[in-house]
Protein backbone atom coordinates (compact mmCIF):
# COMPACT_ATOMS: atom_id res chain seq x y z
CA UNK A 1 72.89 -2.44 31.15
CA UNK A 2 74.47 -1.29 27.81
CA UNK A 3 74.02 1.91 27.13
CA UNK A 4 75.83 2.69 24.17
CA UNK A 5 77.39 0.07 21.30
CA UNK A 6 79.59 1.59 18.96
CA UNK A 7 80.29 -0.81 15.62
CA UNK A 8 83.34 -0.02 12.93
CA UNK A 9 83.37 -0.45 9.67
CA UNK A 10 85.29 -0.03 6.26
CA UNK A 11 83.85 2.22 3.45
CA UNK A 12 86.00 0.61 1.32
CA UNK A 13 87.99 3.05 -0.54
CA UNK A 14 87.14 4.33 -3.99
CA UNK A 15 85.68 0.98 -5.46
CA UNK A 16 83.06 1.05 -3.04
CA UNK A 17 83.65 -2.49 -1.73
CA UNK A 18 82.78 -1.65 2.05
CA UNK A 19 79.75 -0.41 3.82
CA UNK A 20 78.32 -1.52 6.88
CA UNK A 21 77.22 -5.37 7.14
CA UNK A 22 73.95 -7.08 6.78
CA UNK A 23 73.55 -7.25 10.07
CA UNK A 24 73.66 -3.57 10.84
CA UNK A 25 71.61 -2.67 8.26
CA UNK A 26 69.10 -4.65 9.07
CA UNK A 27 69.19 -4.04 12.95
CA UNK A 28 69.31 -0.34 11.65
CA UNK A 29 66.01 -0.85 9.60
CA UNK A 30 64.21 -3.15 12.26
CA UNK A 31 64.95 -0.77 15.54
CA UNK A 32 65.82 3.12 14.30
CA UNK A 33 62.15 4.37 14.69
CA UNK A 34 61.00 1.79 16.31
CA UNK A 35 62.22 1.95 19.67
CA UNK A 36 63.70 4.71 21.93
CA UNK A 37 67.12 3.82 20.61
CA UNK A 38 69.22 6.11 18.31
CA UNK A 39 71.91 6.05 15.70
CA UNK A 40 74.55 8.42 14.30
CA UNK A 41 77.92 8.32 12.22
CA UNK A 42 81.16 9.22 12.35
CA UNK A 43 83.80 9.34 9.69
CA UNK A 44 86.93 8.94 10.95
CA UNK A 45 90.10 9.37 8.42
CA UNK A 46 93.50 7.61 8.53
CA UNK A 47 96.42 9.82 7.90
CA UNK A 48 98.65 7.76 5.54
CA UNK A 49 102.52 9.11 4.05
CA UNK A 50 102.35 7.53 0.41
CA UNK A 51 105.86 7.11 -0.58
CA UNK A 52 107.15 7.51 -3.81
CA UNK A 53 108.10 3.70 -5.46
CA UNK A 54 110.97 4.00 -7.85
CA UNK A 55 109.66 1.65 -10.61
CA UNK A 56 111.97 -1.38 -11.45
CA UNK A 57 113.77 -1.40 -14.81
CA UNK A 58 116.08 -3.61 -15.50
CA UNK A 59 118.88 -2.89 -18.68
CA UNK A 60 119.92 -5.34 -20.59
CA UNK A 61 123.20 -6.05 -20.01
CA UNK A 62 126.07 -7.85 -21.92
CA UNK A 63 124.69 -10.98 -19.86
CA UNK A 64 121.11 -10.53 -20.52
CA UNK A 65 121.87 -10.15 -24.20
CA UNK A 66 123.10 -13.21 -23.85
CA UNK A 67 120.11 -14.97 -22.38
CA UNK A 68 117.92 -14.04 -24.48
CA UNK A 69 120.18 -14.73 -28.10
CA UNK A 70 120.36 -18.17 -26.40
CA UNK A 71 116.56 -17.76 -25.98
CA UNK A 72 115.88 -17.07 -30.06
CA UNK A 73 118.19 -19.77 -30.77
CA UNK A 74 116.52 -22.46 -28.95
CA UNK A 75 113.35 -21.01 -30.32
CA UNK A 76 111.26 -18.27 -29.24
CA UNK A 77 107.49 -19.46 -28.30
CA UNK A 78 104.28 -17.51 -29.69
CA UNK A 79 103.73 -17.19 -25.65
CA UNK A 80 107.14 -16.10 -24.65
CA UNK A 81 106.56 -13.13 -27.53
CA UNK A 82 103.47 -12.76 -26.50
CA UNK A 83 104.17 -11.98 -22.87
CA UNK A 84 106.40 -9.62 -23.76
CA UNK A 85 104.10 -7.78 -25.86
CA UNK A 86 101.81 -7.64 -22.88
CA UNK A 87 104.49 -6.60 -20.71
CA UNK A 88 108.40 -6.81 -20.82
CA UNK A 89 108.92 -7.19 -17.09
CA UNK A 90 106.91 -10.15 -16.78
CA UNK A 91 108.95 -11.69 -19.65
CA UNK A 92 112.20 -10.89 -18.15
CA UNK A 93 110.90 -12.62 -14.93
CA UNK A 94 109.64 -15.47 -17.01
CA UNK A 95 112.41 -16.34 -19.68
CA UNK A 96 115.61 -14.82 -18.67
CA UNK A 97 115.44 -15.71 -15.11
CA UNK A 98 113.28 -18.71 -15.65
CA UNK A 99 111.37 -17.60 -12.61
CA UNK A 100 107.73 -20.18 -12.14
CA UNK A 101 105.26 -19.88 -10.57
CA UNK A 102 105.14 -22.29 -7.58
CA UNK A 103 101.59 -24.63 -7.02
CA UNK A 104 100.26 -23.44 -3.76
CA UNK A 105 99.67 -27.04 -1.66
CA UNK A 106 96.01 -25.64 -0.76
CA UNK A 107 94.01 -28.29 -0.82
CA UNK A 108 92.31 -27.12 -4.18
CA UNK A 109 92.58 -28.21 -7.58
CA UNK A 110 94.69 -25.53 -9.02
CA UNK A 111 93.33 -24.15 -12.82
CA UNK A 112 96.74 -25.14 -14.22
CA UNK A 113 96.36 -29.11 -13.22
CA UNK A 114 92.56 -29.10 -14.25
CA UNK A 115 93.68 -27.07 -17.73
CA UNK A 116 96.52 -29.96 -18.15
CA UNK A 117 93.79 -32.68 -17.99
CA UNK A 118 91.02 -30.84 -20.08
CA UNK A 119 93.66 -30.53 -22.97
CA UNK A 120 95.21 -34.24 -22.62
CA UNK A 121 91.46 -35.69 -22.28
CA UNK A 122 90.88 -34.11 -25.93
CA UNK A 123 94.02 -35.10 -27.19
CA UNK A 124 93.31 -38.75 -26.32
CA UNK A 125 90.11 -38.46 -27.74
CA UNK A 126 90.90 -36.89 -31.06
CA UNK A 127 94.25 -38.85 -31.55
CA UNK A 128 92.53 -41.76 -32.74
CA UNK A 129 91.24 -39.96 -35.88
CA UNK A 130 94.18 -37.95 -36.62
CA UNK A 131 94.22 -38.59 -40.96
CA UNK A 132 91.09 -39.43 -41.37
CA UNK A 133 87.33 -37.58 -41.65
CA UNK A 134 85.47 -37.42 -38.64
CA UNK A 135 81.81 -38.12 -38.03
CA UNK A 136 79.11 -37.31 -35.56
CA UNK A 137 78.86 -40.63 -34.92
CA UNK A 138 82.79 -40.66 -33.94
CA UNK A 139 81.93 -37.27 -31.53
CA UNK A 140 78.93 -38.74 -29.98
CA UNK A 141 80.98 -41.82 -28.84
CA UNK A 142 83.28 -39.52 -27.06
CA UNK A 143 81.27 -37.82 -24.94
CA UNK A 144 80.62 -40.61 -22.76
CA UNK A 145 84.53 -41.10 -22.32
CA UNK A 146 84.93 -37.96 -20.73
CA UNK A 147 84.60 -38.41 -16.93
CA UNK A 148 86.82 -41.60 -17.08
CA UNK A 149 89.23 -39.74 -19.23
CA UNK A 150 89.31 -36.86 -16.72
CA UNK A 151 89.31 -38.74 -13.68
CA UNK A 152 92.51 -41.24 -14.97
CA UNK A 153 94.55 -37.62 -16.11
CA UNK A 154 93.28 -35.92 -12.15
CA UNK A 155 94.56 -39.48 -10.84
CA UNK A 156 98.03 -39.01 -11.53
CA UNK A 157 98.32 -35.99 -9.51
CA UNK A 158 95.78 -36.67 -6.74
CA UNK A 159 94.28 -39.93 -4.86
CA UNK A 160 91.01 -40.53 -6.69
CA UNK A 161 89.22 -40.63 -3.12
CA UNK A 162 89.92 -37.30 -2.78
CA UNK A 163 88.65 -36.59 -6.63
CA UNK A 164 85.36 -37.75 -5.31
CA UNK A 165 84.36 -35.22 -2.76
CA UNK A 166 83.83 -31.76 -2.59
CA UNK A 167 86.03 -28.92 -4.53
CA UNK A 168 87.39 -31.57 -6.11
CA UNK A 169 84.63 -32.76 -7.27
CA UNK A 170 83.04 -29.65 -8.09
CA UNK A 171 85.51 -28.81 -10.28
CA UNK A 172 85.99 -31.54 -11.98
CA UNK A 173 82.26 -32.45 -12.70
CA UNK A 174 82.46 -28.60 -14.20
CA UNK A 175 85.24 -29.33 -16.42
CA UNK A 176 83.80 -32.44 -17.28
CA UNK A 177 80.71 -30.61 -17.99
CA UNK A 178 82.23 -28.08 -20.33
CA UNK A 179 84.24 -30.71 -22.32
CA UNK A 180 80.71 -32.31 -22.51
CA UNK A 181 79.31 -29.67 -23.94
CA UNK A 182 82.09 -28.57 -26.28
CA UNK A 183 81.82 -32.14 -28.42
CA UNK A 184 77.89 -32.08 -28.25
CA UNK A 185 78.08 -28.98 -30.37
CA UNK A 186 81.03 -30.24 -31.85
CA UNK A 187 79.12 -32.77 -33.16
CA UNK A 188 76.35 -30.84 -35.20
CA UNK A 189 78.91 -28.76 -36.78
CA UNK A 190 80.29 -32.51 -38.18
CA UNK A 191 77.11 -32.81 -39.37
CA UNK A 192 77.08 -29.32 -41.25
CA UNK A 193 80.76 -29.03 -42.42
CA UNK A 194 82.99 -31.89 -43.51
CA UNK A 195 86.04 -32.30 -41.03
CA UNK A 196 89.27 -33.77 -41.35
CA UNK A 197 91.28 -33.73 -38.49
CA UNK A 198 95.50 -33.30 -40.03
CA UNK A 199 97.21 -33.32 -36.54
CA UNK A 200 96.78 -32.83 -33.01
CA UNK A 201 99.53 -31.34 -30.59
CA UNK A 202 101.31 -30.33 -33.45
CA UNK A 203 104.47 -28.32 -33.53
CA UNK A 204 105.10 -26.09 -35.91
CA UNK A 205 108.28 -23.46 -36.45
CA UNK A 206 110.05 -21.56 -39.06
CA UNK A 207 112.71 -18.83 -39.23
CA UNK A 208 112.67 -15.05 -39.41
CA UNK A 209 114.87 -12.85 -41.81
CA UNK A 210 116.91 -12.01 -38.92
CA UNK A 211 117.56 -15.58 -37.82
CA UNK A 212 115.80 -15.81 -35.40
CA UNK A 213 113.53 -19.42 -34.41
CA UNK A 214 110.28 -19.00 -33.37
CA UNK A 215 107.69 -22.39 -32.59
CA UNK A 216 104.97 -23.28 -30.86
CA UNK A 217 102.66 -26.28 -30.52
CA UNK A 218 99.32 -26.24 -32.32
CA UNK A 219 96.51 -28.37 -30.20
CA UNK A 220 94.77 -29.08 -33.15
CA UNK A 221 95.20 -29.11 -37.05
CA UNK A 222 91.66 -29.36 -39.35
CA UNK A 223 90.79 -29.36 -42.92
CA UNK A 224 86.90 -27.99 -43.30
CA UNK A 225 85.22 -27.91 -46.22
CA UNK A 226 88.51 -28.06 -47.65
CA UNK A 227 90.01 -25.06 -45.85
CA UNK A 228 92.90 -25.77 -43.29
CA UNK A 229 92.57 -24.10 -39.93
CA UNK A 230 95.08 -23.77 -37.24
CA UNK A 231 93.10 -24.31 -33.47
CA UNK A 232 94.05 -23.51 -30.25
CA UNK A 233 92.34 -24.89 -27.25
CA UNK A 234 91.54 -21.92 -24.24
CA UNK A 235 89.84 -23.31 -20.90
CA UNK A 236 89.56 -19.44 -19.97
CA UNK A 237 87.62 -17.13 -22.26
CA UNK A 238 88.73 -15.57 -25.22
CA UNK A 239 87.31 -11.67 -26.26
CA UNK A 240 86.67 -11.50 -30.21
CA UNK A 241 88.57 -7.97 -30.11
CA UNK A 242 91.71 -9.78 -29.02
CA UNK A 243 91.89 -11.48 -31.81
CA UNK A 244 91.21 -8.51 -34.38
CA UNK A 245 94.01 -7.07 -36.68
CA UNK A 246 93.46 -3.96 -38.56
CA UNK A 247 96.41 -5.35 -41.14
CA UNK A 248 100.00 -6.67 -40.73
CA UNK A 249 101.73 -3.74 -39.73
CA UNK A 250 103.24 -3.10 -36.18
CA UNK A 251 100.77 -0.20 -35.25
CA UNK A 252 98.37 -2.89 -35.34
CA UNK A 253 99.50 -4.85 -32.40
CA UNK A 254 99.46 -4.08 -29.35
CA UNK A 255 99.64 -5.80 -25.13
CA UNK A 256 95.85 -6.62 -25.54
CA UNK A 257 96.56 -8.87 -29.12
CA UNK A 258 98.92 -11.19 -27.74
CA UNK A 259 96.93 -14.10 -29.18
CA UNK A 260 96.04 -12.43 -31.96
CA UNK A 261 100.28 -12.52 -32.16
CA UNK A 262 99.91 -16.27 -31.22
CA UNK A 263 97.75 -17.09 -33.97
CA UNK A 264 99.25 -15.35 -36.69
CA UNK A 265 102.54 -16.85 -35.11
CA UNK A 266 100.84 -20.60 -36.01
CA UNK A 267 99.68 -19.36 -39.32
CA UNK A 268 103.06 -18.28 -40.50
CA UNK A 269 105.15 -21.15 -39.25
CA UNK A 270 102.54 -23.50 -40.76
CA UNK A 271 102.53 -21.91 -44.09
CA UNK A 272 106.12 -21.91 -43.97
CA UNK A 273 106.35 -25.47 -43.32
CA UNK A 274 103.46 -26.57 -45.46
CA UNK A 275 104.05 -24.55 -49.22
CA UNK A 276 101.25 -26.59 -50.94
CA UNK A 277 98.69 -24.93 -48.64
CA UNK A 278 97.88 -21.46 -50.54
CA UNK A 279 94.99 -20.34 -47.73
CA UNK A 280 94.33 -20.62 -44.15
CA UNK A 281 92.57 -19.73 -40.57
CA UNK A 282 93.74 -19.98 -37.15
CA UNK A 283 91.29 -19.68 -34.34
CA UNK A 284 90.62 -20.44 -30.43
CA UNK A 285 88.39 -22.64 -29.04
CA UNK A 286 87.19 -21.21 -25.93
CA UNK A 287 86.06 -23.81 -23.63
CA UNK A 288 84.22 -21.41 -21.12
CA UNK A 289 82.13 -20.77 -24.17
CA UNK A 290 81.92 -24.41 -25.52
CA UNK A 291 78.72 -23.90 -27.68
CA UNK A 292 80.93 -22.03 -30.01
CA UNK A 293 82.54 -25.31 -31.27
CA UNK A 294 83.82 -23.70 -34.44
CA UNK A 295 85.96 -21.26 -32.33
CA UNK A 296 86.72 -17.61 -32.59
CA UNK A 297 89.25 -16.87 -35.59
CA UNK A 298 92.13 -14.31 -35.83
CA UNK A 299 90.98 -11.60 -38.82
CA UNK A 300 93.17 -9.38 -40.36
CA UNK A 301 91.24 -6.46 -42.12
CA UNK A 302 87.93 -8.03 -42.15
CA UNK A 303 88.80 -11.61 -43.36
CA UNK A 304 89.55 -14.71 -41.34
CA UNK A 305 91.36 -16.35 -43.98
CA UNK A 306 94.91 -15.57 -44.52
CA UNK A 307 96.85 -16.28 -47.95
CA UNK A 308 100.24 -16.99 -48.90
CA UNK A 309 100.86 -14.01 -50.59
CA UNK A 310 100.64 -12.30 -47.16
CA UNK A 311 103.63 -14.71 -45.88
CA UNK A 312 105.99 -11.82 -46.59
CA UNK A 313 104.29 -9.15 -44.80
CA UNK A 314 104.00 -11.73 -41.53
CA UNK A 315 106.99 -12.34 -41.47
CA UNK A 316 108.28 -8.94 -41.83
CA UNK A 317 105.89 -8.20 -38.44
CA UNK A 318 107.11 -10.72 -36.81
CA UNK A 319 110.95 -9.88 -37.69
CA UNK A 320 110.20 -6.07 -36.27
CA UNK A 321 108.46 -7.21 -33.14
CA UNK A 322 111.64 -9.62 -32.22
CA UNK A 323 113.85 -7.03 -33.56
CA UNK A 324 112.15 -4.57 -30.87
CA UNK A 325 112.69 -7.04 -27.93
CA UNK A 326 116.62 -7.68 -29.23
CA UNK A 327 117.17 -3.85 -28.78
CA UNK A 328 119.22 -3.23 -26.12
CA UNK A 329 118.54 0.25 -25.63
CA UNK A 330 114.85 -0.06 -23.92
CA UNK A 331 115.13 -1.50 -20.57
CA UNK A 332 112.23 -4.26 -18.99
CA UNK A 333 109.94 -2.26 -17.31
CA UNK A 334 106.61 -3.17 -15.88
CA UNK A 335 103.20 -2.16 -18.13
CA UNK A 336 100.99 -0.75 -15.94
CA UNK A 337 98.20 -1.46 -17.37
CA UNK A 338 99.11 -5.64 -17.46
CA UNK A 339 97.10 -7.59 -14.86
CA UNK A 340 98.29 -11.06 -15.10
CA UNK A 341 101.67 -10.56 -14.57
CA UNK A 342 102.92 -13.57 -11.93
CA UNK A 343 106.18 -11.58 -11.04
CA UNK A 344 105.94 -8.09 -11.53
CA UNK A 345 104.55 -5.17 -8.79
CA UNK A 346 103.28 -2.62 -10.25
């Protein structure tokens, strides 16, 4: 007969995360105090030697240099700045090695593939009235389109058997769903603010006063109510604080406004590109949060609409913040407080 059962467990650490199971807390409940049988813990601690981790930093170099004046020359990306605003490691990784992250074969449908589809779904459906206004009539004929659409994008990287069943299919009826709902509310704010759609997938670029080329593709180009707004598509979720600006000086940007940078990255380029336009927004549409069809803008001060008279003082940002990552006195190091870095170990 067993006498005595002794069960382990993990508290955890500081976040709390352990505990003992279900199980033993329920056999704990059910037979302590009911029976003749007894219970009692010990705390046993695990001697670990923490050793000290020299952080990597990496100079920049005569070779470096080079890579990334090659890099502005080509044309530096509102994302490229923008991950090196949220930290410079991760950029080095990223666009001076040119170091990807791989697609794990495991069996899932990866958030990259599904965000592909979601944003070439849209395009196909938006294309078609590219130049001209757009109804709710012209929305509420899209919505049925979207499975099909979805399932024809998915079918180019998977067999559509396997699109049918389980994860899969959980995912994609969830993407589906959120496209869905995105042009349902999409189409009562048609029926509240005249829409033109300009462009969609449209690049824009410009140059800085130091020479430098910086572009970036726009998903989607509107005129509303006769303003012109700059929109980016987000399958992930967008904060309203990320995209807040005290004004258009450097102290006002920081790793957690990287697409507030984006944005204002867009607005620039397209005002520089586009002198007959005098005013102009530039917001996200966050597709986690598809009821807000009209998207969350970029403000600067406490307006969402940006003028050309501004054009000089956004550029002049812009110029600084480049000018700051062509320095070669500050190595890359890691920011400790980035979490989405694919390379880095912080």
């Amino acid at each position: 007969m067993v006498s005595q059962v002794e069960w382990v467990y993990t508290d955890g650490g500081a976040d709390g995360s352990g505990g003992p199971s279900r199980f033993m807390a329920q056999w704990e409940h059910e037979v302590i105090g009911r029976s003749r049988s007894t219970s009692s813990d010990h705390v046993v601690g695990s001697a670990m030697q923490l050793r000290a981790v020299r952080p990597i930093a990496v100079e920049k170099d005569a070779a470096v240099m080079q890579r990334l004046e090659a890099l502005c020359k080509r044309g530096l990306s509102p994302s490229a700045l923008g991950t090196w605003l949220r930290c410079p490691l991760d950029f080095y990784f990223r666009y001076i090695l040119g170091i990807r992250e791989t697609e794990v074969a495991d069996g899932t449908l990866g958030s990259d593939v599904l965000g592909d589809a979601v944003h070439h779904v849209l395009q196909q459906l938006m294309t078609p009235f590219v130049g001209q206004p757009i109804a709710p009539t012209d929305v509420a004929t899209m919505v049925a389109r979207v499975p099909d659409l979805l399932i024809d994008r998915l079918a180019e990287r998977f067999p559509r058997k396997t699109l049918e069943h389980g994860h899969f299919r959980l995912r994609r009826e969830m993407a589906g769903k959120s496209l869905e709902t995105y042009l349902e509310a999409e189409q009562e704010r048609c029926g509240k603010t005249s829409t033109r759609i300009l462009a969609v997938e449209h690049e824009v670029q410009g140059v800085l006063s130091n020479g430098v080329l910086l572009k970036g593709r726009c998903d989607r180009i509107d005129v509303r109510d006769g303003l012109t707004m700059v929109l980016d598509v987000k399958t992930g979720s967008v904060r309203a604080e990320d995209l807040r600006l005290a004004d258009l000086s450097c102290d006002s940007i920081g790793p957690g406004q990287r697409y507030a940078l984006q944005l204002l990255i867009y607005v620039w380029a397209y005002l520089q590109q586009h002198p007959e336009v005098e005013q102009i927004s530039s917001g996200v549409i966050p597709l986690q949060r598809a009821k807000q069809a009209e998207g969350e803008f970029l403000k600067v001060g406490s307006s969402t609409i940006l003028r050309r008279e501004q054009l000089a003082d956004m550029g002049s940002l812009l110029a600084t913040l480049v000018d700051e990552l062509l320095d070669p006195a500050p190595p890359f190091r890691h920011d400790p407080e980035s979490t989405y870095c694919s390379c880095c170990v912080g």
